[in-house]
Protein backbone atom coordinates (compact mmCIF):
# COMPACT_ATOMS: atom_id res chain seq x y z
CA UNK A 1 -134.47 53.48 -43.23
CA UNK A 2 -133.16 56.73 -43.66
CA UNK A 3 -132.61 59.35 -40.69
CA UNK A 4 -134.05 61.81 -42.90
CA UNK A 5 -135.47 61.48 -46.07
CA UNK A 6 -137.09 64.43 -48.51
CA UNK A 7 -139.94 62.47 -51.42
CA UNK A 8 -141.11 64.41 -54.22
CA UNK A 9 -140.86 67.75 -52.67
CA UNK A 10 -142.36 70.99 -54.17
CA UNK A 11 -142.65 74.10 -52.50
CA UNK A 12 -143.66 77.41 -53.25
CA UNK A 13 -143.29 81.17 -52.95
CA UNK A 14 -146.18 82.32 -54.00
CA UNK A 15 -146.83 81.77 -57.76
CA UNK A 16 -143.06 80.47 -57.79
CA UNK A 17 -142.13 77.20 -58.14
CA UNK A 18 -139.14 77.14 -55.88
CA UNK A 19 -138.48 73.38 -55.30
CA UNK A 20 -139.40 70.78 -58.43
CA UNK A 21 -139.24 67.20 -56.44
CA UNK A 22 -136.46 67.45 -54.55
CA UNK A 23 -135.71 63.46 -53.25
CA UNK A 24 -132.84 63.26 -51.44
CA UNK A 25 -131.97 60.67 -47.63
CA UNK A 26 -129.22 61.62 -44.95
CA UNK A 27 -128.33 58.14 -43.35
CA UNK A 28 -127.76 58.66 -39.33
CA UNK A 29 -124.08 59.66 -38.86
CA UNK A 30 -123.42 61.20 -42.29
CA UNK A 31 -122.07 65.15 -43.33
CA UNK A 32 -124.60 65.85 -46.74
CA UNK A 33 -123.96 68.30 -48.62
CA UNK A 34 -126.66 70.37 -51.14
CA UNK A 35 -124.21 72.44 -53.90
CA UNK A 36 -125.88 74.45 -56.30
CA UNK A 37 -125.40 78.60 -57.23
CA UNK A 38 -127.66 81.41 -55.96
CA UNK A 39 -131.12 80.48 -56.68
CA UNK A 40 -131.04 76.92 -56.46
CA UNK A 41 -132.93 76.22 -53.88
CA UNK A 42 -130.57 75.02 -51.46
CA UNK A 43 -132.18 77.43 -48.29
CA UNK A 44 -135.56 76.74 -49.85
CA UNK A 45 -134.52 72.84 -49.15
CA UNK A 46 -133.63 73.54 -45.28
CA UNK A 47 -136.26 76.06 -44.85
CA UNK A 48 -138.81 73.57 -45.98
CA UNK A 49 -137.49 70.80 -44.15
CA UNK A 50 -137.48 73.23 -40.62
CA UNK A 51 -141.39 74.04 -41.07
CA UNK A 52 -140.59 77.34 -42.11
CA UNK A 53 -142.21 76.52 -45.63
CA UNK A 54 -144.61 74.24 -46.15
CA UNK A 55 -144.66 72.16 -49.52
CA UNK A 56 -147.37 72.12 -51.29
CA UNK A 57 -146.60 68.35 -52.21
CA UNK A 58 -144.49 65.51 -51.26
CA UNK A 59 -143.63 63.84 -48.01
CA UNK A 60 -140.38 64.75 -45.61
CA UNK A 61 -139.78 62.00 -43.18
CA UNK A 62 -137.47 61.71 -39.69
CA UNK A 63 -136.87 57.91 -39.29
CA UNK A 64 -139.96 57.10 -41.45
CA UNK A 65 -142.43 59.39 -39.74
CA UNK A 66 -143.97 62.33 -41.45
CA UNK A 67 -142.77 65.85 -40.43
CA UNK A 68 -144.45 67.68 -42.97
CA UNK A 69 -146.72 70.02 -41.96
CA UNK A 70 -145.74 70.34 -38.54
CA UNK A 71 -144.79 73.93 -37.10
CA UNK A 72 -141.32 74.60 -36.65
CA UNK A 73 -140.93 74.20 -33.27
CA UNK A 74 -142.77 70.59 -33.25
CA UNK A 75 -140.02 69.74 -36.11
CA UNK A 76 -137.36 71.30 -33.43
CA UNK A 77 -138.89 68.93 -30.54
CA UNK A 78 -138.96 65.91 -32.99
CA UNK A 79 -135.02 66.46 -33.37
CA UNK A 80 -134.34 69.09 -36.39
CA UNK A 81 -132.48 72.01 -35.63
CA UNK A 82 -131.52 74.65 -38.45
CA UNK A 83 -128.31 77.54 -37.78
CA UNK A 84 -129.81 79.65 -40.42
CA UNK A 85 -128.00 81.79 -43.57
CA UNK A 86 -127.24 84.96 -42.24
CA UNK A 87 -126.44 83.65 -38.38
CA UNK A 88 -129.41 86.21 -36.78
CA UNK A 89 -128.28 86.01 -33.61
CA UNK A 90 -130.04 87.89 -30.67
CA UNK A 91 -128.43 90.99 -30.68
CA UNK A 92 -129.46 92.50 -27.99
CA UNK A 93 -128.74 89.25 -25.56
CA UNK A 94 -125.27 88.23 -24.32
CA UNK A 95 -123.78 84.57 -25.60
CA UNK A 96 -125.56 82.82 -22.80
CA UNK A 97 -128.95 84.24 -23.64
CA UNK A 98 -128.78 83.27 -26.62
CA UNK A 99 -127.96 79.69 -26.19
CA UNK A 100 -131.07 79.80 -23.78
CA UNK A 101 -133.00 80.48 -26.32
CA UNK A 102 -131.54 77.55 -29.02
CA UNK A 103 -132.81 75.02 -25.62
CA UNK A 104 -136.50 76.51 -25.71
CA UNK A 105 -138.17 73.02 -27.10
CA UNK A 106 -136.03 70.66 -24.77
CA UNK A 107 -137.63 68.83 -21.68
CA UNK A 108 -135.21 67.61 -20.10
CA UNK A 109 -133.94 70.57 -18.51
CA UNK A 110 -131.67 69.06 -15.89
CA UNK A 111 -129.68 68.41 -18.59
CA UNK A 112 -128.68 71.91 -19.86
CA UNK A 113 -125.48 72.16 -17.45
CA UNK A 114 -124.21 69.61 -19.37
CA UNK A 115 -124.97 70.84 -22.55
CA UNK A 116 -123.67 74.31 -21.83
CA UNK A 117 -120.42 72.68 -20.54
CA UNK A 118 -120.43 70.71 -24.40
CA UNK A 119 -121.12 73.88 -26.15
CA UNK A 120 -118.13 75.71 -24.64
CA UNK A 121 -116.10 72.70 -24.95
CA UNK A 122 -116.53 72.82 -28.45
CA UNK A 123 -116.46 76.47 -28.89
CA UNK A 124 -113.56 78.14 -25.91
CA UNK A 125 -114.24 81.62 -27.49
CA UNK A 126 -117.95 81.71 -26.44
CA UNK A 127 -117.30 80.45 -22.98
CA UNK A 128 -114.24 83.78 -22.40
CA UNK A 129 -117.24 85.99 -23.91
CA UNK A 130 -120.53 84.30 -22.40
CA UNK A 131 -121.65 87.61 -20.69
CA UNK A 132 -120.96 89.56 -23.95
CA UNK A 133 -124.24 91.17 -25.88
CA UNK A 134 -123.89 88.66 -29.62
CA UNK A 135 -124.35 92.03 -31.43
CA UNK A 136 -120.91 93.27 -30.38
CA UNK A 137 -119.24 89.83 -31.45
CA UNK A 138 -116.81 89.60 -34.86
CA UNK A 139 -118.85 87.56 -37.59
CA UNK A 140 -116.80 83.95 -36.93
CA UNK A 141 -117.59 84.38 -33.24
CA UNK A 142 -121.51 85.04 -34.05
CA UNK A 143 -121.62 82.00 -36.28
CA UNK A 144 -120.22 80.07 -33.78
CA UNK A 145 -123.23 81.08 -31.48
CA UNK A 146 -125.26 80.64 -34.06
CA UNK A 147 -124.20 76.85 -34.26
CA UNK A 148 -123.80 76.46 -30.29
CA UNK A 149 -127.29 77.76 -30.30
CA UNK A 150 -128.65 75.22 -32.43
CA UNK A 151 -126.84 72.54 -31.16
CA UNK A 152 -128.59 73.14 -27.75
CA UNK A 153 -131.63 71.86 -29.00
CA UNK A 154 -129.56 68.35 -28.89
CA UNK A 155 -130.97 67.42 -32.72
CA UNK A 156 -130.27 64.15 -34.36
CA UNK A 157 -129.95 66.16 -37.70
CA UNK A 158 -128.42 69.59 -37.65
CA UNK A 159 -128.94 71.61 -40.69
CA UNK A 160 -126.24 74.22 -41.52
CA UNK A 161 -127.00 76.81 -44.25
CA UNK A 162 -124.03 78.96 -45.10
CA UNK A 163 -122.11 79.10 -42.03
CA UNK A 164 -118.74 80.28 -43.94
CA UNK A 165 -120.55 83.27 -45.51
CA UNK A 166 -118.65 86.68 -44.85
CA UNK A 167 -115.61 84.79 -42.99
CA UNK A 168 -111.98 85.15 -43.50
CA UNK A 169 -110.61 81.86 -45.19
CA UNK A 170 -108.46 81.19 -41.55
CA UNK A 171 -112.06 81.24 -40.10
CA UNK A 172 -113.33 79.02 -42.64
CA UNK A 173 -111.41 76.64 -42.11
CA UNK A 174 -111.77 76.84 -38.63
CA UNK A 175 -115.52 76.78 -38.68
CA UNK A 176 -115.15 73.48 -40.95
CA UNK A 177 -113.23 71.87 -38.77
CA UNK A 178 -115.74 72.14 -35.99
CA UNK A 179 -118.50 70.83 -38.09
CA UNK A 180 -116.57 67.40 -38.70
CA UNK A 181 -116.08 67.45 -35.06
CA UNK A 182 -119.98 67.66 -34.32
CA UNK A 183 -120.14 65.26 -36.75
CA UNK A 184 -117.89 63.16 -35.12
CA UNK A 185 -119.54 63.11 -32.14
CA UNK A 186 -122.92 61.92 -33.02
CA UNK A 187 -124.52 64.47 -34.53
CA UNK A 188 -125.92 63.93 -38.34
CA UNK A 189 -125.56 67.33 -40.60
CA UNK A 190 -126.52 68.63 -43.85
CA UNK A 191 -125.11 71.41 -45.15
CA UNK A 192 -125.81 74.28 -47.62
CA UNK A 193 -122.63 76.26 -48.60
CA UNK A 194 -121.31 77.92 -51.04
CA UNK A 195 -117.68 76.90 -50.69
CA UNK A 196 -117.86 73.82 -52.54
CA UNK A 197 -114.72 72.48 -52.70
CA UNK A 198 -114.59 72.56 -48.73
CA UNK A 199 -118.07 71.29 -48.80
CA UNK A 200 -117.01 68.37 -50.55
CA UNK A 201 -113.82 67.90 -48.57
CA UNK A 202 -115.93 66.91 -45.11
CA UNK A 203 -118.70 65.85 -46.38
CA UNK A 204 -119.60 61.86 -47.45
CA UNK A 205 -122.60 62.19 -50.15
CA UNK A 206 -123.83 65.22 -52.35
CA UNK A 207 -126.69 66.27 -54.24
CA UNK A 208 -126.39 69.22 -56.80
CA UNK A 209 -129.34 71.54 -57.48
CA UNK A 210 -130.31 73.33 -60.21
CA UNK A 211 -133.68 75.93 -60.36
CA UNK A 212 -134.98 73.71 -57.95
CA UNK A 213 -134.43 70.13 -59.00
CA UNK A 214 -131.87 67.41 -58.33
CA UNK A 215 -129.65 67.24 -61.18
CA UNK A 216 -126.72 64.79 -59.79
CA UNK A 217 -126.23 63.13 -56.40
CA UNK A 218 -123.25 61.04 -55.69
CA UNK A 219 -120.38 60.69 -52.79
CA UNK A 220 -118.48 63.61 -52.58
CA UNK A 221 -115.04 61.96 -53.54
CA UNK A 222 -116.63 61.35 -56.93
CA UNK A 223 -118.45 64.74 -57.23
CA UNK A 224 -115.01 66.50 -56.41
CA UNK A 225 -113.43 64.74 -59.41
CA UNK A 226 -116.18 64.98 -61.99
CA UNK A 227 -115.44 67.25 -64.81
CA UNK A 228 -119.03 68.82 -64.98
CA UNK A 229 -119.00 69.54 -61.28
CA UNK A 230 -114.94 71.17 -61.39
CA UNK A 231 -116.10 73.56 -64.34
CA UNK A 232 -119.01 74.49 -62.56
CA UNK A 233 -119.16 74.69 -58.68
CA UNK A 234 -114.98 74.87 -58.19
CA UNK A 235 -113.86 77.45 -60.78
CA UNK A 236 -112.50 75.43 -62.77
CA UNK A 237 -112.22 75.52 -66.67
């Protein structure tokens, strides 16, 4: 049984049809990967999955139980937590704060220490800057919050949509790098981004999206190296 698994989705906005039954399964333990240009549907896919949009047909499972249909934070509490496109971080609220806020569905609250502690671990710059208000952070320090703050909501599948938009390529890198390490530690991901090639590089399996519809899903070694794939999603001719 898959950790998470997407059936037939289709989801609208509006009269649009944004997602055309989208199937696609992250096994526990895995980096996924969703490729596809601007329009896609790749934050449609993530969006719909985190109860932000419902779909008006299909199922979306979390270890074989329905979470379609449930409001977002239910689909938080049942283990799904999304850093969103964009980071939106709390402006206005220092690193701390906001990190508060990414632990709002959890019960067991004696174990936030802990998870602070993990956070900072994982992230030193947040920890030297924890008092700081998140609007006066550079953008690689913001989408590191952004992450932390997810990440406090301890999920079993963390989805990550775009978190190397607007970054220097150092930064990138960097920001990569800590996703195979969350990764490594127990945390499932899958990940919308735009940066294919680096997309491919962590992750194990891919699906590529077209106006809303799987077109091709295999492991990312074998996407990397198809011709198709090169020409169109890593500038190649």
């Amino acid at each position: 049984m898959a950790l998470l698994e997407l059936e037939d989705v289709h989801t609208y906005y509006g009269a649009i049809h944004a997602l055309r039954g989208v199937s696609l399964k992250v096994e526990e333990g895995e980096i996924v990967t969703l490729i596809g240009s601007n329009g896609a549907g790749k934050s449609t896919t993530l969006r719909t999955i985190s109860g932000l949009l419902r779909p008006r047909q299909g199922e979306i499972r979390l270890r074989g139980k329905r979470i379609d249909g449930h409001k977002p934070h239910e689909i938080v509490e049942m283990g799904v937590s999304q850093s969103p496109e964009g980071r939106r971080v709390f402006a206005r609220m220092n690193i701390q704060e906001n990190l508060e806020m990414g632990a709002f569905a959890r019960k067991d609250r004696g174990g936030l220490a802990a998870e602070y502690d993990r956070i900072y671990d994982l992230f030193p710059r947040l920890r030297e800057r924890r008092l700081q208000n998140a609007g006066t952070l550079s953008g690689g320090e913001q989408q590191m919050l952004a992450i932390g703050r997810a990440l406090m909501a301890a999920p079993r599948v963390l989805l990550l949509d775009e978190p190397s938009m607007g970054l220097a390529p150092i930064l990138v890198e960097q920001i990569f790098d800590i996703i195979r390490t969350i990764n490594e530690r127990g945390t499932t991901v899958l990940l919308v981004e735009q940066n294919a090639l680096m997309a491919l590089g962590i992750a194990r399996r891919g699906y590529i999206l077209q106006t809303g519809e799987v077109v091709l899903s295999d492991s990312a070694a074998k996407l990397r190296t198809d011709p198709a794939v090169r020409k169109a999603y890593l500038g190649e001719d």
